[in-house]
N, C-alpha and C. Protein backbone atom coordinates (compact mmCIF):
# COMPACT_ATOMS: atom_id res chain seq x y z
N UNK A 1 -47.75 -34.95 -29.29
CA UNK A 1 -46.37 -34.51 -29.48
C UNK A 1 -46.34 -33.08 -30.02
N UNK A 2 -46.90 -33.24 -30.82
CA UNK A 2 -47.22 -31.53 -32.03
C UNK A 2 -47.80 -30.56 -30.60
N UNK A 3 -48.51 -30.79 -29.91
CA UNK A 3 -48.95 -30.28 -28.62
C UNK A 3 -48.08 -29.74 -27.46
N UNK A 4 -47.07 -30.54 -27.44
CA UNK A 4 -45.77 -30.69 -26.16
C UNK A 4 -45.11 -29.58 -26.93
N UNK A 5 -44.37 -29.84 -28.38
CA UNK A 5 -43.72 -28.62 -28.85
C UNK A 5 -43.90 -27.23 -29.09
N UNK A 6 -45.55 -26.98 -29.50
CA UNK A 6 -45.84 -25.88 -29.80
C UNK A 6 -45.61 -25.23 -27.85
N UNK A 7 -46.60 -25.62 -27.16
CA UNK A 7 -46.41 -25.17 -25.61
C UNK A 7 -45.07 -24.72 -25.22
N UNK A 8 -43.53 -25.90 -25.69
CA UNK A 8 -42.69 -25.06 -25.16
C UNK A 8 -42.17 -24.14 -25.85
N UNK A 9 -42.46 -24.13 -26.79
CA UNK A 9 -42.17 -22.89 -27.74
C UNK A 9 -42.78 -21.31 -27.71
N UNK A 10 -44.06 -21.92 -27.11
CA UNK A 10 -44.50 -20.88 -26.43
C UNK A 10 -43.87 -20.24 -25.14
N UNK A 11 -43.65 -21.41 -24.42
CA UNK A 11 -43.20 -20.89 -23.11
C UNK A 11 -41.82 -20.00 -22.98
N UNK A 12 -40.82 -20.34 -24.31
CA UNK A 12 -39.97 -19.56 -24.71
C UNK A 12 -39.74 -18.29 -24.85
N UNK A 13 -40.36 -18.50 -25.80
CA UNK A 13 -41.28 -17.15 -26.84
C UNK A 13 -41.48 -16.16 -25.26
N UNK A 14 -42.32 -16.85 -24.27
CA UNK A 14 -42.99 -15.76 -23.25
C UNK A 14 -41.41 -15.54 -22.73
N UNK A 15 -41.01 -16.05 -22.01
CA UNK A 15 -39.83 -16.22 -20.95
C UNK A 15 -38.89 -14.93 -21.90
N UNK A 16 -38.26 -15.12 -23.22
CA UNK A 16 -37.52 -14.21 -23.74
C UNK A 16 -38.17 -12.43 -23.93
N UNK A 17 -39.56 -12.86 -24.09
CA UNK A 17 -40.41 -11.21 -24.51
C UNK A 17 -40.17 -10.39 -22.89
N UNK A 18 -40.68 -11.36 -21.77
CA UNK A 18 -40.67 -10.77 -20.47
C UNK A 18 -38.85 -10.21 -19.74
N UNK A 19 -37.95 -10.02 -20.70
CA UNK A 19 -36.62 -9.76 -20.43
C UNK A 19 -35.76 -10.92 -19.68
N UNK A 20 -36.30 -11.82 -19.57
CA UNK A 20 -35.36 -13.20 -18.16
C UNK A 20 -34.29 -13.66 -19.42
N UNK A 21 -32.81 -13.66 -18.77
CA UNK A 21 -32.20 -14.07 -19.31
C UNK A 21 -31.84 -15.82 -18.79
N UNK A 22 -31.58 -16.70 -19.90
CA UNK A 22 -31.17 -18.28 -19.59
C UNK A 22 -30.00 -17.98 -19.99
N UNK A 23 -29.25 -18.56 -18.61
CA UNK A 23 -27.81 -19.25 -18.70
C UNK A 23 -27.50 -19.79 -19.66
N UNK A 24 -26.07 -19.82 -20.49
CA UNK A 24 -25.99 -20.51 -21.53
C UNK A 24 -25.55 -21.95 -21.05
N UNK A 25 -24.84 -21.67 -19.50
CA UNK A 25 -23.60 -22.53 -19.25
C UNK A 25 -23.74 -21.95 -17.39
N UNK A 26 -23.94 -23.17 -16.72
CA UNK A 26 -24.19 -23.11 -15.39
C UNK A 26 -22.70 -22.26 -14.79
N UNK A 27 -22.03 -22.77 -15.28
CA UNK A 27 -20.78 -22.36 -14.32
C UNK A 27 -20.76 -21.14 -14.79
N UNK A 28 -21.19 -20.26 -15.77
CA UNK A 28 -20.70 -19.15 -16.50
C UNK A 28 -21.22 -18.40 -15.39
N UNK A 29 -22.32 -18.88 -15.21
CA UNK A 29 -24.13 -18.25 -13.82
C UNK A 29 -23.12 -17.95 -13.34
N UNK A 30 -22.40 -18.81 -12.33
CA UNK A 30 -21.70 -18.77 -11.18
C UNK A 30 -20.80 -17.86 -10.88
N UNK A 31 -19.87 -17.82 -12.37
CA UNK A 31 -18.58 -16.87 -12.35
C UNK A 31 -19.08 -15.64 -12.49
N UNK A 32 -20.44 -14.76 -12.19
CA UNK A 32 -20.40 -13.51 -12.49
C UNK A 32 -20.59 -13.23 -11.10
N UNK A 33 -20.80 -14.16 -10.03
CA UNK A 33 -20.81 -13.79 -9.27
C UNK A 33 -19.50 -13.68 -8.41
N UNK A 34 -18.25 -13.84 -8.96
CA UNK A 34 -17.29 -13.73 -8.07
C UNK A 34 -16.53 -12.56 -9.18
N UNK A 35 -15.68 -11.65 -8.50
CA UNK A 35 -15.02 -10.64 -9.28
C UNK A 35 -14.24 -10.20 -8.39
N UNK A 36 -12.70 -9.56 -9.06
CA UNK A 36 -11.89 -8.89 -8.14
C UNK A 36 -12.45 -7.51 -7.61
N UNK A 37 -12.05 -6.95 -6.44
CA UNK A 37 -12.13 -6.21 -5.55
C UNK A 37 -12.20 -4.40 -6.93
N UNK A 38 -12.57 -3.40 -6.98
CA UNK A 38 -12.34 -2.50 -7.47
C UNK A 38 -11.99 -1.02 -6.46
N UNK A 39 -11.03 -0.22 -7.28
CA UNK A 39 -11.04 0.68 -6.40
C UNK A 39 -12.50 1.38 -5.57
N UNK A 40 -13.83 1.28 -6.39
CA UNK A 40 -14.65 1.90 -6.07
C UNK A 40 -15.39 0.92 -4.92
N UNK A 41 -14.79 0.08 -4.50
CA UNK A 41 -15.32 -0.74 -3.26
C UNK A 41 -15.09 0.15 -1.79
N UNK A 42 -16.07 -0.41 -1.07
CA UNK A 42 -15.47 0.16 0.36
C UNK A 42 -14.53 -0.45 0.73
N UNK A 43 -13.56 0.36 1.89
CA UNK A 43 -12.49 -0.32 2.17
C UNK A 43 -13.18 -1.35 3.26
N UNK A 44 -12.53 -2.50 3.34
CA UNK A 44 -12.60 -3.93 4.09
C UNK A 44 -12.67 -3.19 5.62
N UNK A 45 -13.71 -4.07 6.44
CA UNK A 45 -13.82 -3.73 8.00
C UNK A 45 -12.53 -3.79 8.77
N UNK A 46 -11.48 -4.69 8.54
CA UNK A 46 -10.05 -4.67 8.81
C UNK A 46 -9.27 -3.64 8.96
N UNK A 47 -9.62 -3.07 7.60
CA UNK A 47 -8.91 -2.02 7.35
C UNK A 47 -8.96 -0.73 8.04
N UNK A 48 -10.40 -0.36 7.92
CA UNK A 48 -10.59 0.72 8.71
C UNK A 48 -10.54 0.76 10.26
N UNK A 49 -10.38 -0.31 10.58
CA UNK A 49 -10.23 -0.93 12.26
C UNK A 49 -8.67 -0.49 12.50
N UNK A 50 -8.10 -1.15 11.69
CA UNK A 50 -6.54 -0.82 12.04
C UNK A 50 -6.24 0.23 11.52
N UNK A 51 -6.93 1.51 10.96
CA UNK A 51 -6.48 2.20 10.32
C UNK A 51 -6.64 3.25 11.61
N UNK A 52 -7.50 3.24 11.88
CA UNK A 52 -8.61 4.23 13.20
C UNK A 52 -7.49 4.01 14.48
N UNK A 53 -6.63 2.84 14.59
CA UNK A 53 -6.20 2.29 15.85
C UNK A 53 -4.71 2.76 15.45
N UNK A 54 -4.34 3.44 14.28
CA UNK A 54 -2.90 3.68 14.57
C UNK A 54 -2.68 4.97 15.14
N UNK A 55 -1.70 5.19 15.89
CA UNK A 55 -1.38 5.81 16.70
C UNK A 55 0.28 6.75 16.21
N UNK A 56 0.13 8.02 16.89
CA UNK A 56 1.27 8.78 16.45
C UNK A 56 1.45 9.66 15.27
N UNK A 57 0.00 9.36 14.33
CA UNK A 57 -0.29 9.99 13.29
C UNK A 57 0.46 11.35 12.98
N UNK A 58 0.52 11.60 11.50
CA UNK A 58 1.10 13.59 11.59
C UNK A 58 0.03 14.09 11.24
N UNK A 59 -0.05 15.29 11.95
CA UNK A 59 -1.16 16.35 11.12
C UNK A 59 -1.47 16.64 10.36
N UNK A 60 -2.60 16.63 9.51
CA UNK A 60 -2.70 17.24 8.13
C UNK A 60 -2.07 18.07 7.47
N UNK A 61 -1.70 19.17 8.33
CA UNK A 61 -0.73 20.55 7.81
C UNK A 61 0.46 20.14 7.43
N UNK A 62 1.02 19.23 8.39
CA UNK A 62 2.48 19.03 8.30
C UNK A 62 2.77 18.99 6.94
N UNK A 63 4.46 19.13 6.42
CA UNK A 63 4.85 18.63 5.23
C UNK A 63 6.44 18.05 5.43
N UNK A 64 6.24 17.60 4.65
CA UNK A 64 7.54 16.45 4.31
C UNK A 64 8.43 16.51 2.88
N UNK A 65 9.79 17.42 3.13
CA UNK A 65 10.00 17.44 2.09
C UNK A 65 11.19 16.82 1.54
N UNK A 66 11.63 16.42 0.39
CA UNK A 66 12.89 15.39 -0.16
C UNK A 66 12.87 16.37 -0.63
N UNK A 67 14.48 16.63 -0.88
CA UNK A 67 15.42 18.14 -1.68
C UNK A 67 15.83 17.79 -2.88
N UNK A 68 15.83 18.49 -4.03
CA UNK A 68 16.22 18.19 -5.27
C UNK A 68 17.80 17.55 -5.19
N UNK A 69 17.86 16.77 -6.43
CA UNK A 69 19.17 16.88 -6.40
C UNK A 69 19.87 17.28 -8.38
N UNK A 70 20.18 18.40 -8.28
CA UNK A 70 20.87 18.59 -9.43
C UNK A 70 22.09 18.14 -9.89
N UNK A 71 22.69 17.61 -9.10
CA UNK A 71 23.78 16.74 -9.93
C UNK A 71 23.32 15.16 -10.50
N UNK A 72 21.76 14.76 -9.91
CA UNK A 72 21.19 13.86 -10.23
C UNK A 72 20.17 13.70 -11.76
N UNK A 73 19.90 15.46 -11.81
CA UNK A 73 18.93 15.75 -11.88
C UNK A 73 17.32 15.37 -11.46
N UNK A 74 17.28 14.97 -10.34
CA UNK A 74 15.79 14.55 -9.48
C UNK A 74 15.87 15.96 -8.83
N UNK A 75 14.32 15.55 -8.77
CA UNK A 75 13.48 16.82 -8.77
C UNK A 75 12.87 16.45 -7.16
N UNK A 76 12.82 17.50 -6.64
CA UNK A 76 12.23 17.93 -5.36
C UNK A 76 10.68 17.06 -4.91
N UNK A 77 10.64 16.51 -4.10
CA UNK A 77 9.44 15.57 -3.53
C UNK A 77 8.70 16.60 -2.40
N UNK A 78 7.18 16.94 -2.51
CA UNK A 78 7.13 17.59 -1.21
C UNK A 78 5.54 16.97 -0.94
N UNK A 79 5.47 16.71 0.29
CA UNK A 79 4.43 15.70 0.92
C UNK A 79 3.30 16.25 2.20
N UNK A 80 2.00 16.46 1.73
CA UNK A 80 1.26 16.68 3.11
C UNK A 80 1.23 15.84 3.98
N UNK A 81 0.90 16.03 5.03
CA UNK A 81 0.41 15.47 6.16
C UNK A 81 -1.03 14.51 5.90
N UNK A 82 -1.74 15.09 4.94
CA UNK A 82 -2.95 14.53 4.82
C UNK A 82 -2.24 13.05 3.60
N UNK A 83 -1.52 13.56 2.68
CA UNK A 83 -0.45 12.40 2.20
C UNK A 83 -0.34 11.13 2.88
N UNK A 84 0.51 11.47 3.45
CA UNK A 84 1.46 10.52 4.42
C UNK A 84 0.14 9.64 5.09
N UNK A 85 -0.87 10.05 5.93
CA UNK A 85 -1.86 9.46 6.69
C UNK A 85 -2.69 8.56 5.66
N UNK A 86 -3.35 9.05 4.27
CA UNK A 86 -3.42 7.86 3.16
C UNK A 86 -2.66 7.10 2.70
N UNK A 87 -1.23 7.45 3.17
CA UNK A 87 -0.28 5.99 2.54
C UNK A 87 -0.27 5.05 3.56
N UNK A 88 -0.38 5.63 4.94
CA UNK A 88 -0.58 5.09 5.55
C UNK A 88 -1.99 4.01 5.63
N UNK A 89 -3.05 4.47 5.40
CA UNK A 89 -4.14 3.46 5.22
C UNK A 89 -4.02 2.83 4.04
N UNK A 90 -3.25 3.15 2.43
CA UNK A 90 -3.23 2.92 2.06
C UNK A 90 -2.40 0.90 2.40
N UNK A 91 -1.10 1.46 3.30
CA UNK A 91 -0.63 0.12 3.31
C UNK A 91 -1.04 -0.59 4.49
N UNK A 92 -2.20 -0.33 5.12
CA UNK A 92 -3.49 -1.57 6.30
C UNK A 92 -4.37 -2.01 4.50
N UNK A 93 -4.59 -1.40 3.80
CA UNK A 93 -5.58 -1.55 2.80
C UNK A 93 -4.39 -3.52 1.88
N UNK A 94 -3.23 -2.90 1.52
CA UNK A 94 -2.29 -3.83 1.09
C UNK A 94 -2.28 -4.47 2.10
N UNK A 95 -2.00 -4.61 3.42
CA UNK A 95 -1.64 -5.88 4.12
C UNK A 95 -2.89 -7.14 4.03
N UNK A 96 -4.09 -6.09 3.89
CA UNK A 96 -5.19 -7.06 4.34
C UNK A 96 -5.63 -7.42 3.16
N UNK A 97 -4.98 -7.32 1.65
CA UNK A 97 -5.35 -8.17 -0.18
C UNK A 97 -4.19 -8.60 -0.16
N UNK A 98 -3.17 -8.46 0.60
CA UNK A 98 -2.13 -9.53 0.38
C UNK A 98 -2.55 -11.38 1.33
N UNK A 99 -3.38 -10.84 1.81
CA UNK A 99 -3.79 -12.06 2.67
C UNK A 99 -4.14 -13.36 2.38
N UNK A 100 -4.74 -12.75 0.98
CA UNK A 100 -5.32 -13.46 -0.25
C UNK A 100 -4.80 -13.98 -1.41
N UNK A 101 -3.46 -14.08 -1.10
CA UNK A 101 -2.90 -13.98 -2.89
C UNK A 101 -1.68 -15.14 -2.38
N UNK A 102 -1.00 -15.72 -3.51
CA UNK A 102 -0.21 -16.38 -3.47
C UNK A 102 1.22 -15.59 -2.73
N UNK A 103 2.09 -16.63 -2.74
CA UNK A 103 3.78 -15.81 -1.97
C UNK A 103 4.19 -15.33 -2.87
N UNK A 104 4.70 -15.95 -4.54
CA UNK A 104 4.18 -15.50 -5.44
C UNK A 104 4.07 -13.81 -6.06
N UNK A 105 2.79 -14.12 -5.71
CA UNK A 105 2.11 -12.51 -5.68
C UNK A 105 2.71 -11.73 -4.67
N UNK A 106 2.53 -12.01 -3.51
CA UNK A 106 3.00 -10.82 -2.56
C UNK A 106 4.34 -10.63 -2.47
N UNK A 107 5.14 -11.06 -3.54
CA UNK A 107 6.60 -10.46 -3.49
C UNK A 107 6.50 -9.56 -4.66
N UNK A 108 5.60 -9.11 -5.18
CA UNK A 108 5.15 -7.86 -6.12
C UNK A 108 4.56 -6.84 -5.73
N UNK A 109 4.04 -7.31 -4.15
CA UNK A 109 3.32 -6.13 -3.42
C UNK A 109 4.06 -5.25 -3.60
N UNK A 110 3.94 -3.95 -3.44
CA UNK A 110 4.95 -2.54 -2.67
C UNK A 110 4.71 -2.54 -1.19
N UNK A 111 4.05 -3.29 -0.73
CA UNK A 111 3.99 -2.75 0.89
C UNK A 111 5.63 -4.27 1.33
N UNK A 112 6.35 -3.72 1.69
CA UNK A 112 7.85 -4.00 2.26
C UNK A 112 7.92 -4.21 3.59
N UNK A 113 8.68 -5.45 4.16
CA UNK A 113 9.01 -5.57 5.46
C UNK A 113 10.28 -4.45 5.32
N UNK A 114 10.37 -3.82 6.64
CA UNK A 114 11.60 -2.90 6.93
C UNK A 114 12.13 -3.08 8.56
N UNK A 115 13.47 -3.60 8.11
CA UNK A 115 14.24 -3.60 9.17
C UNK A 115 14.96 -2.76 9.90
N UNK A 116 14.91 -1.19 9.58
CA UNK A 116 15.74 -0.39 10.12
C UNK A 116 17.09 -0.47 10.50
N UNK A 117 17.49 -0.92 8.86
CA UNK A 117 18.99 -1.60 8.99
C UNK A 117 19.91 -0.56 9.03
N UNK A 118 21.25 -0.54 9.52
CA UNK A 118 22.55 0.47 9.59
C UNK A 118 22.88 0.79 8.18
N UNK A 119 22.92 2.22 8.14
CA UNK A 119 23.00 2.56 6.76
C UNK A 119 24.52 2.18 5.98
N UNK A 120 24.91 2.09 4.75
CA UNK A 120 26.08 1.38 4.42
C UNK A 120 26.70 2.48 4.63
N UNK A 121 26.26 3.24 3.92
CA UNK A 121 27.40 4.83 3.87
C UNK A 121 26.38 5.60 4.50
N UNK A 122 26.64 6.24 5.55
CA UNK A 122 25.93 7.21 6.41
C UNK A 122 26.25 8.92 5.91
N UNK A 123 25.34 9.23 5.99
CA UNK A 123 24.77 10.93 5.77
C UNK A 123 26.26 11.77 6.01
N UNK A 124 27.22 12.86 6.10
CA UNK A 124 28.20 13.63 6.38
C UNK A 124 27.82 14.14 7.08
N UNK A 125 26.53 14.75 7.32
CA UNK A 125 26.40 15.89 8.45
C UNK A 125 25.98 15.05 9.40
N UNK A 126 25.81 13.71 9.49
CA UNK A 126 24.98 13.20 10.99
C UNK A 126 24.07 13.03 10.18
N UNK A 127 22.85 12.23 11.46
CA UNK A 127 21.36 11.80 11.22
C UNK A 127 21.19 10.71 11.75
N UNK A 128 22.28 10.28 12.07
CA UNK A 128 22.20 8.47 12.46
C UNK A 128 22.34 7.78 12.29
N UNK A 129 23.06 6.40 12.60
CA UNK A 129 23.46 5.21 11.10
C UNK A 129 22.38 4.81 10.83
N UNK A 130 21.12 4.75 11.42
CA UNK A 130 20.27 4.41 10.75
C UNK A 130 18.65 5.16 9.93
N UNK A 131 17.87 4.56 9.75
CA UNK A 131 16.80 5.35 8.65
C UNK A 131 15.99 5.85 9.73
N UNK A 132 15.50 5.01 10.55
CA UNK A 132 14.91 6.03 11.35
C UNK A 132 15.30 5.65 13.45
N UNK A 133 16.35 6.23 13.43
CA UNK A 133 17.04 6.62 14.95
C UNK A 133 16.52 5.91 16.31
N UNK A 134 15.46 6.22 16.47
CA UNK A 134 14.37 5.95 17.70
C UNK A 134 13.77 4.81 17.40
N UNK A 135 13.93 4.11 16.01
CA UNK A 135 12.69 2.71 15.74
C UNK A 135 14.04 1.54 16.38
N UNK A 136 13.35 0.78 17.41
CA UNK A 136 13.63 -0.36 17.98
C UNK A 136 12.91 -1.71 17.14
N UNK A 137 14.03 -3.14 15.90
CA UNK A 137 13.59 -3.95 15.22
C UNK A 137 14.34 -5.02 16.28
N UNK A 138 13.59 -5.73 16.52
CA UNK A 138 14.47 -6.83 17.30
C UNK A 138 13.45 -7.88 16.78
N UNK A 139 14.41 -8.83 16.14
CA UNK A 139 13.05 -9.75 15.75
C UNK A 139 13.12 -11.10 16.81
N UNK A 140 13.96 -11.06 17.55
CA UNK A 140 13.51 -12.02 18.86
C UNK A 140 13.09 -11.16 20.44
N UNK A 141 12.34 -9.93 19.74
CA UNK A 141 11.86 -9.35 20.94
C UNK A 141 10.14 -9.72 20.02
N UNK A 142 9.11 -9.85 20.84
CA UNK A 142 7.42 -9.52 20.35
C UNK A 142 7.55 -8.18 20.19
N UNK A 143 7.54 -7.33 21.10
CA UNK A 143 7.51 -6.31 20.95
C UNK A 143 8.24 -5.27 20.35
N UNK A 144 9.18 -5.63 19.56
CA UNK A 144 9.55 -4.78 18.30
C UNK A 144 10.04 -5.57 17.01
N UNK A 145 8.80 -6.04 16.70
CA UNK A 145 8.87 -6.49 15.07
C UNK A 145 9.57 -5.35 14.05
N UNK A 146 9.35 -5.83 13.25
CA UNK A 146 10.01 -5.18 11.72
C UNK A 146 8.83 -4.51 11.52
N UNK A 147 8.90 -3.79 10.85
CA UNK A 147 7.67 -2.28 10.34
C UNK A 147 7.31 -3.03 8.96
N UNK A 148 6.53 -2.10 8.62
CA UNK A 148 6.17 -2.35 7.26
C UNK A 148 6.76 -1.06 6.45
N UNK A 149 6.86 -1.16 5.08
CA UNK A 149 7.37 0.09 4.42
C UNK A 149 6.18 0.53 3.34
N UNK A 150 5.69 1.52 3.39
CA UNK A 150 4.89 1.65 1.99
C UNK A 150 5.23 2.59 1.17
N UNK A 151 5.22 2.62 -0.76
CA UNK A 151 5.48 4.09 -1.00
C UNK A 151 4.30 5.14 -0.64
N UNK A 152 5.18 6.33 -1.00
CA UNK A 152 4.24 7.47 -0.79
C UNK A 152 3.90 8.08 -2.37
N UNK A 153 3.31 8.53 -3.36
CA UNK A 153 3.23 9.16 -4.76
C UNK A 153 4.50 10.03 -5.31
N UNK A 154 4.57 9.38 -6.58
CA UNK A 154 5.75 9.80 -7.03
C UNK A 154 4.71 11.18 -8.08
N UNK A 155 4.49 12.36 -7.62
CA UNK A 155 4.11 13.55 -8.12
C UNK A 155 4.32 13.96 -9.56
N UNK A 156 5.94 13.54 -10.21
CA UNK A 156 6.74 14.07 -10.71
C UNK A 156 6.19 12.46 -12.18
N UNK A 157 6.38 11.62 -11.87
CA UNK A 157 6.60 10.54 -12.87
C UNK A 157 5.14 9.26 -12.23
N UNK A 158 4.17 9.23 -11.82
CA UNK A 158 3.08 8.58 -11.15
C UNK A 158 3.76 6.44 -11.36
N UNK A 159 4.09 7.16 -12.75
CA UNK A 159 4.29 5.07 -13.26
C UNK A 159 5.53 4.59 -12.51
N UNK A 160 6.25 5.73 -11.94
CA UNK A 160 7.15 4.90 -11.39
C UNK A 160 7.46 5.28 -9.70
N UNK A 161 8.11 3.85 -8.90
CA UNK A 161 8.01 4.55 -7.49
C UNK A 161 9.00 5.69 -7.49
N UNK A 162 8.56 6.53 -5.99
CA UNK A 162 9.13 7.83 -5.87
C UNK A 162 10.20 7.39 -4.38
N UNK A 163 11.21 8.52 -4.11
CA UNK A 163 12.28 8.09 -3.20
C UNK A 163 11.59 8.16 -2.15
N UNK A 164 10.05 8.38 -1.46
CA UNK A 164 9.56 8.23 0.09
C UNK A 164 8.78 6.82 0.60
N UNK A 165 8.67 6.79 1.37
CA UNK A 165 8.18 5.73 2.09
C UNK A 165 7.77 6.02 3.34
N UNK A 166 6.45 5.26 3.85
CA UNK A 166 6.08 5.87 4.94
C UNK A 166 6.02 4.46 6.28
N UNK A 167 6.56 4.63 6.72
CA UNK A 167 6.77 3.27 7.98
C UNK A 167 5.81 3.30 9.09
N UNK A 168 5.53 2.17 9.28
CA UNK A 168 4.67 1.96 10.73
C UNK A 168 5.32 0.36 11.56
N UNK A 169 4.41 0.43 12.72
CA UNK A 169 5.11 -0.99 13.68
C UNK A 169 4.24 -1.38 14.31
N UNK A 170 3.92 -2.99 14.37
CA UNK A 170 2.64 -2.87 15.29
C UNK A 170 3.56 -2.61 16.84
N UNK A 171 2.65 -2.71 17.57
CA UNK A 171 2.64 -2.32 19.27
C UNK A 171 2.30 -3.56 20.15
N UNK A 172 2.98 -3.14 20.94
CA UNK A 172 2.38 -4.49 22.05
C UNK A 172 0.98 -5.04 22.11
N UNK A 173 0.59 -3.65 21.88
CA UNK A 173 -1.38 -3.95 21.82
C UNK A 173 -1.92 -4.59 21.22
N UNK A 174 -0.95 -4.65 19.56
CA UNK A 174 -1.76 -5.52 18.99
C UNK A 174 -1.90 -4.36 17.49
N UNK A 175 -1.88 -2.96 17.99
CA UNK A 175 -1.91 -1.90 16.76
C UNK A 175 -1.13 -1.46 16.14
N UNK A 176 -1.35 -0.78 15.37
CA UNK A 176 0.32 -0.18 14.86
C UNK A 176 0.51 1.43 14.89
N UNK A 177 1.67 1.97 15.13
CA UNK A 177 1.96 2.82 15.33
C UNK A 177 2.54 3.93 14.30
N UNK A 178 2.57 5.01 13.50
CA UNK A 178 3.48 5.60 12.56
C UNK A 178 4.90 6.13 13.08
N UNK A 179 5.89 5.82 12.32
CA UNK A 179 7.61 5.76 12.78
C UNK A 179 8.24 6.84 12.41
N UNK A 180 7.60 7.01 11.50
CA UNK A 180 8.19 8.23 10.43
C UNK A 180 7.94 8.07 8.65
N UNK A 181 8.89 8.90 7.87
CA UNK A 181 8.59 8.95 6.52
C UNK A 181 10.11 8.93 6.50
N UNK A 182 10.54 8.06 5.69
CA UNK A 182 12.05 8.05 5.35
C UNK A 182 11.92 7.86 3.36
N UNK A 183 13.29 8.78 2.96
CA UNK A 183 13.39 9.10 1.97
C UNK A 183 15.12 8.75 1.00
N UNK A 184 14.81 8.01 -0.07
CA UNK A 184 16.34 7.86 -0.53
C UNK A 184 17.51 9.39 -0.64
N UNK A 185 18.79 9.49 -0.95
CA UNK A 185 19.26 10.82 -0.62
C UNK A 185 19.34 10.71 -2.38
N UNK A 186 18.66 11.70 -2.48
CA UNK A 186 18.90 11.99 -4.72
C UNK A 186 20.00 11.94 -5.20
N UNK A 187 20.62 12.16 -4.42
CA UNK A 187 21.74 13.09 -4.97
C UNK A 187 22.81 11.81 -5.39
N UNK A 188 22.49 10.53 -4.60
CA UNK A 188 23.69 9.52 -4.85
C UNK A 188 23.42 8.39 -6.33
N UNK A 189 24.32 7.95 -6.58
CA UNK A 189 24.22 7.62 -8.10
C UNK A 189 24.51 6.09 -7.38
N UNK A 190 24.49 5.07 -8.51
CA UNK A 190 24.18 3.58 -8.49
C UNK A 190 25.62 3.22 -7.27
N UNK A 191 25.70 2.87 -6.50
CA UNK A 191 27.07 2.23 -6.21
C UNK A 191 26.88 2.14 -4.18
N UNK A 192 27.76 2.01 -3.33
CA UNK A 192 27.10 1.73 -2.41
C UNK A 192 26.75 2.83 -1.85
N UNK A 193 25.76 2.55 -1.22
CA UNK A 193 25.17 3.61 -0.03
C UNK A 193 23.27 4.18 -1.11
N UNK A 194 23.20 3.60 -1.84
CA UNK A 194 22.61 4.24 -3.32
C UNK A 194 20.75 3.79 -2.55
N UNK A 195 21.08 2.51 -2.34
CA UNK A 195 20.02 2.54 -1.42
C UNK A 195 19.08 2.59 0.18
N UNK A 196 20.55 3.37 0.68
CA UNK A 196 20.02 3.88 1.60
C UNK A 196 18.96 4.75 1.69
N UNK A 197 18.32 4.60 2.60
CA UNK A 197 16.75 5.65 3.57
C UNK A 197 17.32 6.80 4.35
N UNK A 198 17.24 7.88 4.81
CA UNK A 198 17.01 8.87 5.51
C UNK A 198 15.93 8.91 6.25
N UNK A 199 16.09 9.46 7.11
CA UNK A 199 14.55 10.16 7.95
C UNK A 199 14.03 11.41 7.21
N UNK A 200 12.96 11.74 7.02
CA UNK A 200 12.27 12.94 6.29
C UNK A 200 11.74 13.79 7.91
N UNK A 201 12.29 14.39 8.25
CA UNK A 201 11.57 14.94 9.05
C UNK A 201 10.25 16.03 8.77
N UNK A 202 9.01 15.91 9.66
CA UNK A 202 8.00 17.19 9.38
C UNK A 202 8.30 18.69 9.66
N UNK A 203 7.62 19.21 8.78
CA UNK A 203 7.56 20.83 8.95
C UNK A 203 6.23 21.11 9.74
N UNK A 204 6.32 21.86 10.51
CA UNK A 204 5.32 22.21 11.58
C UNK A 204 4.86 23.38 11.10
């Protein structure tokens, strides 16, 4: 017996000097092997598949700008091209971790179904009753689903969202396409029309 103990005590003794760590708790083993996703991960094969496959993209140069509004006091939004194309992957990156999460959860996402609904109170100078003119939503057509909406960086205040958004649609193909960048108008205060979209058009 005195024999059996000293040995595993030894065998201890070795096992701890040689650096091997013992589990305290099997399941504990287990849980280090599962962990949430970090920004410093690669993006998911999904992602970059559908990201590569959208179509209609803006140019890097381009810019996109939302106009101050001083009777609001909001401050001027102005957006690259290279912008807009990461919000764009940014929201293939959200569609494909919302996949994973409760309903729950994904009504906290920021990535938004968008219907390209008729604006309540429309623009004075024109623009269109709606946010973006040319986008066809028919949700008993396949071929023109509802878009997705994502924000774009609020420059000015980061913690909170900013008035742009950048829209896409999938395609008959199967891919999705970019629609435009639509933007709230600053200038309007709480009451109707307050959350209406605009079209942001690019600067060339």
């Amino acid at each position: 017996m005195r024999f059996t103990v000293a040995l595993s005590t030894a065998l201890l003794a070795a096992t701890v000097a040689s650096g091997l760590v013992i589990p305290s708790n099997g399941l504990r083993a287990r849980d280090l092997e599962v962990r949430e996703p970090t920004p410093n991960d690669p993006p998911h094969p999904n992602v970059v598949k559908a990201h590569r496959a959208t179509t209609n993209m803006p140019k890097r140069q381009d810019t996109f700008h939302v106009p101050a509004a001083p009777s609001t006091g909001k401050p001027a939004h102005t957006f690259t091209g290279t912008e807009v194309r990461k919000a764009v992957f940014d929201s293939h990156a959200e569609a494909e971790r919302i996949k994973h999460i409760s309903k729950t959860q994904q009504k906290k996402s920021p990535l938004k179904t968008f219907n390209n609904r008729p604006h309540e109170v429309p623009q004075a100078h024109g623009g269109g009753d709606r946010p973006l003119p040319h986008m066809v939503v028919d949700r008993n057509a396949p071929h023109h689903p509802p878009g997705r909406e994502y924000p774009l960086p609020n420059h000015h205040d980061p913690h909170n969202p900013g008035p742009a958004r950048v829209i896409t649609q999938q395609t008959k193909g199967g891919h999705h396409t970019f629609k435009g960048v639509i933007a709230h108008d600053q200038s309007r205060t709480p009451g109707p029309g307050y959350n209406d979209h605009f079209q942001v058009k690019p600067r060339h």
